[in-house]
Structures are given as C-alpha cells and as structure tokens.
Protein backbone atom coordinates (compact mmCIF):
# COMPACT_ATOMS: atom_id res chain seq x y z
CA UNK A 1 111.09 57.40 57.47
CA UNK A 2 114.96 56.93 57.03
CA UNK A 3 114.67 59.88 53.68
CA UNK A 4 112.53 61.80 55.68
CA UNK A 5 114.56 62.37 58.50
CA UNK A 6 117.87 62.37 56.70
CA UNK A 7 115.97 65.78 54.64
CA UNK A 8 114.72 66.69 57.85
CA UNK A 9 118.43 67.00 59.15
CA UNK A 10 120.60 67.86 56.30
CA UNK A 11 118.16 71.44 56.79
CA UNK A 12 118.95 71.37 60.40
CA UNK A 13 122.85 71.02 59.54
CA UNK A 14 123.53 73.02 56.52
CA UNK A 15 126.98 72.71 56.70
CA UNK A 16 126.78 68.84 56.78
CA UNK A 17 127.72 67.40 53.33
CA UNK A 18 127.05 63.89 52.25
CA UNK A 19 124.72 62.67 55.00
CA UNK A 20 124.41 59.88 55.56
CA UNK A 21 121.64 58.14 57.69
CA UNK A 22 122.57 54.42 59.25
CA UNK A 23 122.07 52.00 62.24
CA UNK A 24 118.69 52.70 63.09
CA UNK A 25 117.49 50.83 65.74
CA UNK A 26 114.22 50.64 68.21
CA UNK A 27 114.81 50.11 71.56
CA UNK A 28 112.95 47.03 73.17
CA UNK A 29 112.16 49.22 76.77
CA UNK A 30 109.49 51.57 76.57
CA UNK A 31 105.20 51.01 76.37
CA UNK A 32 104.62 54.67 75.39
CA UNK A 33 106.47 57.43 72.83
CA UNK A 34 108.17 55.78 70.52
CA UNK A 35 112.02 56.10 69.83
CA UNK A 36 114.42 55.68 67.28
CA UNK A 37 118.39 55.73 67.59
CA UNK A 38 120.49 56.28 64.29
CA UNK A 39 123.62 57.59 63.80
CA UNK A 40 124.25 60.71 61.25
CA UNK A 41 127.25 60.76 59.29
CA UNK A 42 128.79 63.49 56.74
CA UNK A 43 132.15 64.11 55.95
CA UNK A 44 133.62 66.16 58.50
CA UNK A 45 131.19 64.75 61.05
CA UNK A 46 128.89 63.02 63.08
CA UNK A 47 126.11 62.61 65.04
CA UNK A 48 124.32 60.02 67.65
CA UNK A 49 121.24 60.43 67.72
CA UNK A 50 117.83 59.94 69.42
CA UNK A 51 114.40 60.15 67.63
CA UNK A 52 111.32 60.34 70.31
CA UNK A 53 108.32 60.39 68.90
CA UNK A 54 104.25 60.49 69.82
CA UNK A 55 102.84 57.48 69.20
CA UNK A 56 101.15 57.12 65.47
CA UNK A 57 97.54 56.65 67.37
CA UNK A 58 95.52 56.26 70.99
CA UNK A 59 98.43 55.63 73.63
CA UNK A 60 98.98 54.90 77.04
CA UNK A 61 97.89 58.81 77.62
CA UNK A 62 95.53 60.72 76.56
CA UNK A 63 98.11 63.39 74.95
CA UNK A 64 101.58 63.32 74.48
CA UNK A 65 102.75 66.72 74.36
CA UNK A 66 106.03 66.81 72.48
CA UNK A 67 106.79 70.46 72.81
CA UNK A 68 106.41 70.40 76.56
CA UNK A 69 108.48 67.41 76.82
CA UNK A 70 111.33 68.99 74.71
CA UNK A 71 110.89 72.03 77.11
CA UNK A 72 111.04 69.71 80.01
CA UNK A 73 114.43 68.12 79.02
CA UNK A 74 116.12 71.77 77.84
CA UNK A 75 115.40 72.88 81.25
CA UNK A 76 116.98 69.83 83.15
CA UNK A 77 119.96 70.20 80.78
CA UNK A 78 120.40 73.76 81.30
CA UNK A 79 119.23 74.25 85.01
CA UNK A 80 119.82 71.26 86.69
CA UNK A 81 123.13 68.78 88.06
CA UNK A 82 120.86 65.63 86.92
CA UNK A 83 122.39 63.81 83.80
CA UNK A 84 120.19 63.80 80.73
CA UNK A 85 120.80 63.97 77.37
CA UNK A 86 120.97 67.06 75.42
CA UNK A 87 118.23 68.34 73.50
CA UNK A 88 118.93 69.22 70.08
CA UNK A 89 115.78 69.97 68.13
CA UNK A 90 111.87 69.94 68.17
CA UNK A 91 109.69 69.25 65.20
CA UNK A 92 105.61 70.55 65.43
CA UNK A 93 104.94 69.85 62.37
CA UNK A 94 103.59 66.22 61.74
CA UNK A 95 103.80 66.08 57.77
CA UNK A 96 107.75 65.61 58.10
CA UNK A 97 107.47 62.12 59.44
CA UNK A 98 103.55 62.16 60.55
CA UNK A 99 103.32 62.22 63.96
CA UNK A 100 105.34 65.74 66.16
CA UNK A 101 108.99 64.85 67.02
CA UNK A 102 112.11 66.16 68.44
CA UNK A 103 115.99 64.95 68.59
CA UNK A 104 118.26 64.67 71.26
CA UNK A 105 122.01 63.33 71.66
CA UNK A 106 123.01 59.77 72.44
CA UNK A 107 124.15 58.93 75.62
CA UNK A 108 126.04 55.25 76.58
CA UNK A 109 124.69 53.15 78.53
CA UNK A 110 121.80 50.71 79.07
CA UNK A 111 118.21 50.44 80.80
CA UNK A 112 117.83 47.84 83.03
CA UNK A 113 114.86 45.83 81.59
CA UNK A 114 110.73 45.51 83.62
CA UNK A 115 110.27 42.50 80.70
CA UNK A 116 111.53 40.30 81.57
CA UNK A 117 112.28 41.25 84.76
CA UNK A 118 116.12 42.76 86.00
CA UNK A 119 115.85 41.20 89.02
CA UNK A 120 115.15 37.84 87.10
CA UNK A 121 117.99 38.32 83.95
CA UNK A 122 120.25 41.16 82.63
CA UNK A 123 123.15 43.06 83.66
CA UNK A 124 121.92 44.42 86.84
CA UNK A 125 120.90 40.37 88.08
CA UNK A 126 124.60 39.86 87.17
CA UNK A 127 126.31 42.40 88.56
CA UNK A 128 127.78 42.28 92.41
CA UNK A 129 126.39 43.93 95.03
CA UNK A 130 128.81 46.60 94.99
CA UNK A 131 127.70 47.16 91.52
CA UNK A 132 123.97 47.36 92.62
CA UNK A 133 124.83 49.60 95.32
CA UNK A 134 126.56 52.11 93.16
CA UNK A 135 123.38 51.69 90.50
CA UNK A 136 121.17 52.98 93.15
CA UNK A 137 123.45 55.59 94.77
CA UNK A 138 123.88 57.09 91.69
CA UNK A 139 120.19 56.97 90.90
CA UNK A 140 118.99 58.14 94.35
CA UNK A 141 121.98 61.08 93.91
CA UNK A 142 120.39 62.43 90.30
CA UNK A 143 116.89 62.48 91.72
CA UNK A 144 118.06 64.57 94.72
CA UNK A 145 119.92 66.88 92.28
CA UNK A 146 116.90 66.52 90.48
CA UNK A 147 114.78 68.48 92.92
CA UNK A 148 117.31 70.72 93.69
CA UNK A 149 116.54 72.48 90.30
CA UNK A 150 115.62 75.97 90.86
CA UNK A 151 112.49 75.82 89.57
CA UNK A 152 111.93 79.71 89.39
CA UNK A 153 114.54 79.59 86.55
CA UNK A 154 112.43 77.17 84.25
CA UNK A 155 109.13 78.90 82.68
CA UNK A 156 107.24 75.29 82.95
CA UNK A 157 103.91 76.68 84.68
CA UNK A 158 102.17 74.34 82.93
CA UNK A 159 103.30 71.52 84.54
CA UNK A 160 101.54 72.97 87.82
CA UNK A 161 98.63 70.98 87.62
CA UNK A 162 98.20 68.75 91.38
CA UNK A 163 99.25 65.01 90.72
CA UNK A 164 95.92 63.97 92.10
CA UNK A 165 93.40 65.79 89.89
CA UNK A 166 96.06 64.47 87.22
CA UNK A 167 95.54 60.92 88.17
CA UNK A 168 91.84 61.54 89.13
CA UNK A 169 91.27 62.71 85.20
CA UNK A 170 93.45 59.84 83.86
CA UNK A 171 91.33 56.94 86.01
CA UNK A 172 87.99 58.00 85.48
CA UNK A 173 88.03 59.42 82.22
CA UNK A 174 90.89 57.32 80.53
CA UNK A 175 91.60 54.34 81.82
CA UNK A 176 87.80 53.94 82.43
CA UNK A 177 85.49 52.74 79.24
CA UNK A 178 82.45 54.54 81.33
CA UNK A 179 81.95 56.11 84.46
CA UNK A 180 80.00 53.46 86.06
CA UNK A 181 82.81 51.01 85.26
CA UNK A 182 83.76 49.40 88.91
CA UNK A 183 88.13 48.91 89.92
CA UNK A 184 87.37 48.20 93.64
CA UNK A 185 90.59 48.65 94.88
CA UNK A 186 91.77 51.53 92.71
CA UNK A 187 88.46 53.53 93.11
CA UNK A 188 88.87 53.39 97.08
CA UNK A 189 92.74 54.17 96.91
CA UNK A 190 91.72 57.13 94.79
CA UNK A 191 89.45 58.05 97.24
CA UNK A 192 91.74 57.46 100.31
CA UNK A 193 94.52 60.13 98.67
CA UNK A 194 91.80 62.46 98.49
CA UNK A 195 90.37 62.20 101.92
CA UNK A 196 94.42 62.40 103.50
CA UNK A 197 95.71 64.70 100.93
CA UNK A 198 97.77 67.85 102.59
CA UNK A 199 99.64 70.90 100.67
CA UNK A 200 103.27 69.69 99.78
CA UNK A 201 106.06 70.63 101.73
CA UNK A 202 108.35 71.08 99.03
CA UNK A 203 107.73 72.04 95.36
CA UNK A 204 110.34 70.97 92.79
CA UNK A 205 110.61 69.62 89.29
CA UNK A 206 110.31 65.99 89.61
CA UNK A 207 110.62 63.43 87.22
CA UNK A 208 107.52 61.41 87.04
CA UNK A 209 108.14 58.31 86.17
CA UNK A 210 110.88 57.58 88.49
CA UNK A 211 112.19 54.15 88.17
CA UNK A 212 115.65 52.32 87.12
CA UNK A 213 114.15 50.98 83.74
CA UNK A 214 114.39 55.08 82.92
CA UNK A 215 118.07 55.26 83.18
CA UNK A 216 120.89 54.40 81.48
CA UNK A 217 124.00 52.79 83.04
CA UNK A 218 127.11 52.65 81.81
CA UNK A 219 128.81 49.09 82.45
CA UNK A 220 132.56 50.30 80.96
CA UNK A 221 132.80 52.97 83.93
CA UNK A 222 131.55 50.43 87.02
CA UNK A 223 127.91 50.87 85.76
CA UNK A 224 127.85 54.83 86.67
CA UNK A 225 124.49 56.33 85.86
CA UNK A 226 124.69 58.23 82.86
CA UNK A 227 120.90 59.67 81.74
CA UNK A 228 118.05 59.86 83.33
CA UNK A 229 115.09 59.51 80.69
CA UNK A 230 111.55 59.65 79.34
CA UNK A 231 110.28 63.27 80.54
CA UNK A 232 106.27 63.34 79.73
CA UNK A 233 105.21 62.65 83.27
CA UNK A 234 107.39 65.34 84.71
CA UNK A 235 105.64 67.57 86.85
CA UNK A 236 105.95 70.59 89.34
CA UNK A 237 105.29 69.44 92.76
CA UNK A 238 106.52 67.07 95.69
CA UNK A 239 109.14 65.06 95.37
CA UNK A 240 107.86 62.67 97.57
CA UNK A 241 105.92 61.05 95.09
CA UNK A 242 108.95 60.37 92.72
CA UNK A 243 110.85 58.64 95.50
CA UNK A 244 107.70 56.16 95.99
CA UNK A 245 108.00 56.24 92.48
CA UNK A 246 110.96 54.97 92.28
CA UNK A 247 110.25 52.29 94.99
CA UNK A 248 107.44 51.24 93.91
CA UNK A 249 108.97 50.49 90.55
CA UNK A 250 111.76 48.47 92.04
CA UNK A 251 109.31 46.73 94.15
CA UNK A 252 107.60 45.37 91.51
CA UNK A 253 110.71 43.88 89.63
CA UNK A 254 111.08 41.41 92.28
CA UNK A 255 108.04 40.81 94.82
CA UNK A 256 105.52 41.64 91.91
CA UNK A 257 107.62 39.27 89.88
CA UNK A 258 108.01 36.61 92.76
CA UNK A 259 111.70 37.19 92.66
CA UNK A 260 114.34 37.28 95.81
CA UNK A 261 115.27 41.33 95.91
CA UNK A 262 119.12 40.91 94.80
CA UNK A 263 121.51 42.07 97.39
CA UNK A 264 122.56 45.42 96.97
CA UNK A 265 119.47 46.51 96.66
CA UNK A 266 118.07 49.05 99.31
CA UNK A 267 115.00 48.39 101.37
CA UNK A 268 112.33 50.90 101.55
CA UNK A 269 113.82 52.42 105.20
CA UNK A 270 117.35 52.73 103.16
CA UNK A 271 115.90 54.24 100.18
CA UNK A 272 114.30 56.85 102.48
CA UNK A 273 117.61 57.59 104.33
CA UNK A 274 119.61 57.47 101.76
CA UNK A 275 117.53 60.05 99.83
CA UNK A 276 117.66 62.11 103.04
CA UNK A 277 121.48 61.73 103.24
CA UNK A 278 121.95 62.89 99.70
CA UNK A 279 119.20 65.58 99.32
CA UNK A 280 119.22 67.24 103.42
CA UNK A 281 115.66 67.53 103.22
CA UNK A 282 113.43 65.15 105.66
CA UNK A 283 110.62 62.46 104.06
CA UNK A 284 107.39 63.65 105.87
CA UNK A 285 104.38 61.55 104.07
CA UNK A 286 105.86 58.20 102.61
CA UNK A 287 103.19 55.75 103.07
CA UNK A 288 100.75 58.54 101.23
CA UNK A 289 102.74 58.49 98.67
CA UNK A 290 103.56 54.73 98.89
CA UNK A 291 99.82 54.42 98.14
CA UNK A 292 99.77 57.55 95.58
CA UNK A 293 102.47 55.78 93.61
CA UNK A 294 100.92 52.01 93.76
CA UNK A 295 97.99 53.53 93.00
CA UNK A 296 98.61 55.68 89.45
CA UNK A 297 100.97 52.53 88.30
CA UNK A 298 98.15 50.48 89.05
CA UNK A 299 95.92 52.67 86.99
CA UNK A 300 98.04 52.68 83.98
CA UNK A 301 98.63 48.97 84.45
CA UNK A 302 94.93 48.60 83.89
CA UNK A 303 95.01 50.75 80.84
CA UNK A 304 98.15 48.69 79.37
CA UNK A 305 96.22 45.41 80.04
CA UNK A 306 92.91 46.64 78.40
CA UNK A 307 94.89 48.22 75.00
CA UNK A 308 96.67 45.07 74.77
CA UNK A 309 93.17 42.74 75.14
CA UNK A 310 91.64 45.16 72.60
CA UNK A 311 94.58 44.33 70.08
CA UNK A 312 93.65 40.77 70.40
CA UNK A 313 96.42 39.29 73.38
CA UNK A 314 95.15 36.83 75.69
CA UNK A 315 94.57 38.69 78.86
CA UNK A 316 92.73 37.51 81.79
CA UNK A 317 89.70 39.62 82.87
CA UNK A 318 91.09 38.50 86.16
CA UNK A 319 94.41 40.65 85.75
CA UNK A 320 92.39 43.54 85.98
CA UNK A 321 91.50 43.61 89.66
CA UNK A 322 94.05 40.85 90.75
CA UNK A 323 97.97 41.86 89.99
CA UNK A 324 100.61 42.94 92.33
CA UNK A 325 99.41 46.89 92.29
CA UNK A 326 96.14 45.93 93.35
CA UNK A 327 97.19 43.52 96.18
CA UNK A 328 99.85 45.90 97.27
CA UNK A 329 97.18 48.76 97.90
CA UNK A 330 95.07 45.95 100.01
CA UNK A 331 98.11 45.72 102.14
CA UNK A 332 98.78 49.64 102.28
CA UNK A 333 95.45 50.39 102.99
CA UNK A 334 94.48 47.71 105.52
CA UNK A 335 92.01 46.08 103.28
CA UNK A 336 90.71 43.55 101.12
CA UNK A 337 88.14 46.02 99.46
C-alpha cells in the first residue's frame, strides 16, 4: 500500500519533489472503515495525513459509500461552525489501493477509548472533573453548531431517507440471517418506534454516530475538542436522535460496563439542558429517541457479535439477547419482553 499511495499522491501534488511516505499507523478505535495516518514529506513540504478507507469485504453495513461520506465532511467543513478535519481528496477508483478511498488532514488530539472502557482507563478516567466538564461542553457545543448548519446550502438529498425505515432495513435484512430469525426485545422496540413515531420538529444535518469515542481531544490546550469524526451515518433529519446518541453512548461506557459514571460527567436531565442552553431550541421527544438510539446500537451490537462468532471468537449465544442494549430497552419500554 505504502508505493501505492505515495504514486497516488505525488499525482495529486505535482509540485511535491522527493516524497516521501513515513509513520504510518492504524488507529486502535474504530469497528468499521478502516483508517490509516501517515505523514507526507517532500522538500519544501509536508503533509499529515488521514487515509479512510471501505473495508476490504462484508462490514458492519451493508455499503459504505465513500463518495457520500467525502461529500458529507466537505459540507461540514465548508458550511458549518463544527470542527472537523478538512477534506482533501476522494479516490472512486478501487485499482489504486483496492478498495474506494479519500484523504483528509490530521487533526491533534485523541479519542477517548469504548475498549476498554474510558470510564474504566485512559485520559478522560484521569482527568479532573473540570476537565470532564469542559470535554462535554465542548462536545455538546459542536453538536449544537452542528445542527445549526444551513442545510439548504449542502446538496446532500440523499441523505433524506427517515432514520426508521433506515434502521428497519438494517435489522431485518442485515443484521438478520433470515426473516424468521427471533431478537425479542429489538423486534418489539422496532415496533414500538413505529407505532409512536411523529414528523420531526426540526430537520438538520446530524451526525449519526454521536458519541465521545468520535472525537478528538486535545490534552496540550485543557483537552479542548478539536474534530468531530467518522461521517457514514450522517443523516438529514432530527437532531434529537443524535443527542440520545450521544447519551446513550456515554451510558454504556460506565453502567453497561458496571463502572461508577466519573464526576464531571452530565446526567441525562443535564445533557438535555445543556444542549438546550447551547443550541435555543427545546428537546420535545427524548425518551423516543432514548429508545430509537438503544435500539439501532443494539442492532449493530448484534451484528458486531455475530461477524465476530463467524470469524471464530468465543461469543456467547447468550450475548445476543442479554447485553446492556437489550436490558436497557426492557427498562425504557416497561418490559421484560
């Protein structure tokens, strides 16, 4: 790969002579595209950079849509007051390193980690308070600025589709081996959202996949947030659903992971003011998106445990229909089911 891509950019920077192609490294963070840091050298230059890749084979998702998430992070970058890195190039064609491809800048800072746990170990468990505080002020501040992103400026129409037919698709069609297959829990969430679903209140570009282990904090400036990554969930729609997100997320890393939440770390009724605070708008349907949120991690959780058991790890049939996602639905919903 390393001559590939060194090719691959001496053509993208003409003007670059002598370079030179060095540190690559793979991040540790991340179940789904695959990235690559390396740093680009030449000699009157150089360059930081950020490989993201699709995966070389079946993934968490069913596609992985390079192009739209290059198009996704251009448009953040160019429209929007949320920190992400800049986009530099996008590569279709899958002979240059066999799989599509594009490049972005490096940007400091580090994730904090789901494995093991950052509630349990890392720079966010050893931080103070304050420092947690400012890690989720900052984070609660981009997603507000997030949605703020005048989304008439953007040309992403495809990124219309509703969240629910979405996750409907993804459940029974993907995370499912056949239709008849049985997730208790999961199948009467999914049809719970349907039954209470209402027309948004708001539409806005939302992340996703909003959670802290998709950011990068810098601990040289106080641990200020610095990008906010991983753009193929993004979506066109309510921005509810990325604030559960992001609870959800955060809710795992220490109940799911039978772990004290560290102080400095806002309950669900401060996340939901503070949110308010920052972005003036008022959260109307939390607990349906509380469940909404549970529910599609708890799907993909399901798919994630199956890929793994089919690649030979030792994986309880048991985890399947008894982890935190499914117990926290129980609760949300008033069950068992």
């Amino acid at each position: 790969m390393k001559e590939a891509l060194t090719r691959w950019l001496q053509a993208k920077i003409p003007d670059a002579h002598d370079l030179r192609l060095g540190n690559l490294l793979r991040p540790s963070a991340g179940a789904s595209s695959e990235t690559q840091l390396f740093e680009a050298t030449w000699s009157t230059g150089a360059l930081a950079g950020v490989l993201r890749a699709a995966p070389d084979g079946p993934g968490v998702f069913p596609e992985y849509d390079l192009g739209r998430q290059f198009r996704v992070l251009r448009a953040v970058h160019r429209y929007s007051d949320a920190p992400v890195p800049e986009p530099l190039w996008l590569e279709s064609d899958p002979s240059i390193l066999g799989v599509p491809f594009f490049v972005m800048r490096q940007v400091s800072g580090r994730a904090p980690l789901d494995h093991p746990s950052y509630h349990g170990e890392g720079f966010y468990r050893d931080a103070t308070p304050e420092a947690r505080r400012q890690i989720w002020s900052d984070s609660i501040d981009a997603l507000a600025r997030l949605h703020d992103t005048p989304i008439e400026e953007l040309e992403l129409d495809d990124l219309r589709e509703p969240r629910l037919d979405y996750w409907t698709r993804y459940h029974e069609r993907w995370m499912k081996d056949d239709p008849s297959e049985s997730h208790p829990v999961l199948d009467a969430a999914l049809g719970w959202l349907g039954a209470h679903a209402e027309p948004a209140k708001r539409h806005c570009l939302c992340w996703g996949d909003a959670k802290l282990g998709n950011a990068l904090f810098d601990p040289a400036s106080d641990h200020q947030l610095t990008a906010l990554l991983d753009w193929e969930m993004a979506y066109l729609g309510d921005p509810e659903l990325d604030l559960a997100s992001l609870y959800i997320s955060d809710l795992r890393a220490h109940e799911g992971q039978n772990l004290p939440r560290l102080e400095g770390t806002p309950t669900r009724e401060a996340l939901i003011a503070e949110y308010q605070r920052r972005g003036g708008h008022e959260v109307h349907r939390f607990h349906y998106h509380e469940v909404f949120a549970t529910f599609w991690r708890g799907t993909v959780l399901v798919k994630i445990l199956k890929d793994l058991r089919a690649k030979g790890s030792d994986v309880p049939e048991t985890m399947l229909y008894e982890n935190f996602m499914i117990s926290h639905l129980e609760q949300l919903l008033d069950c068992p089911i």
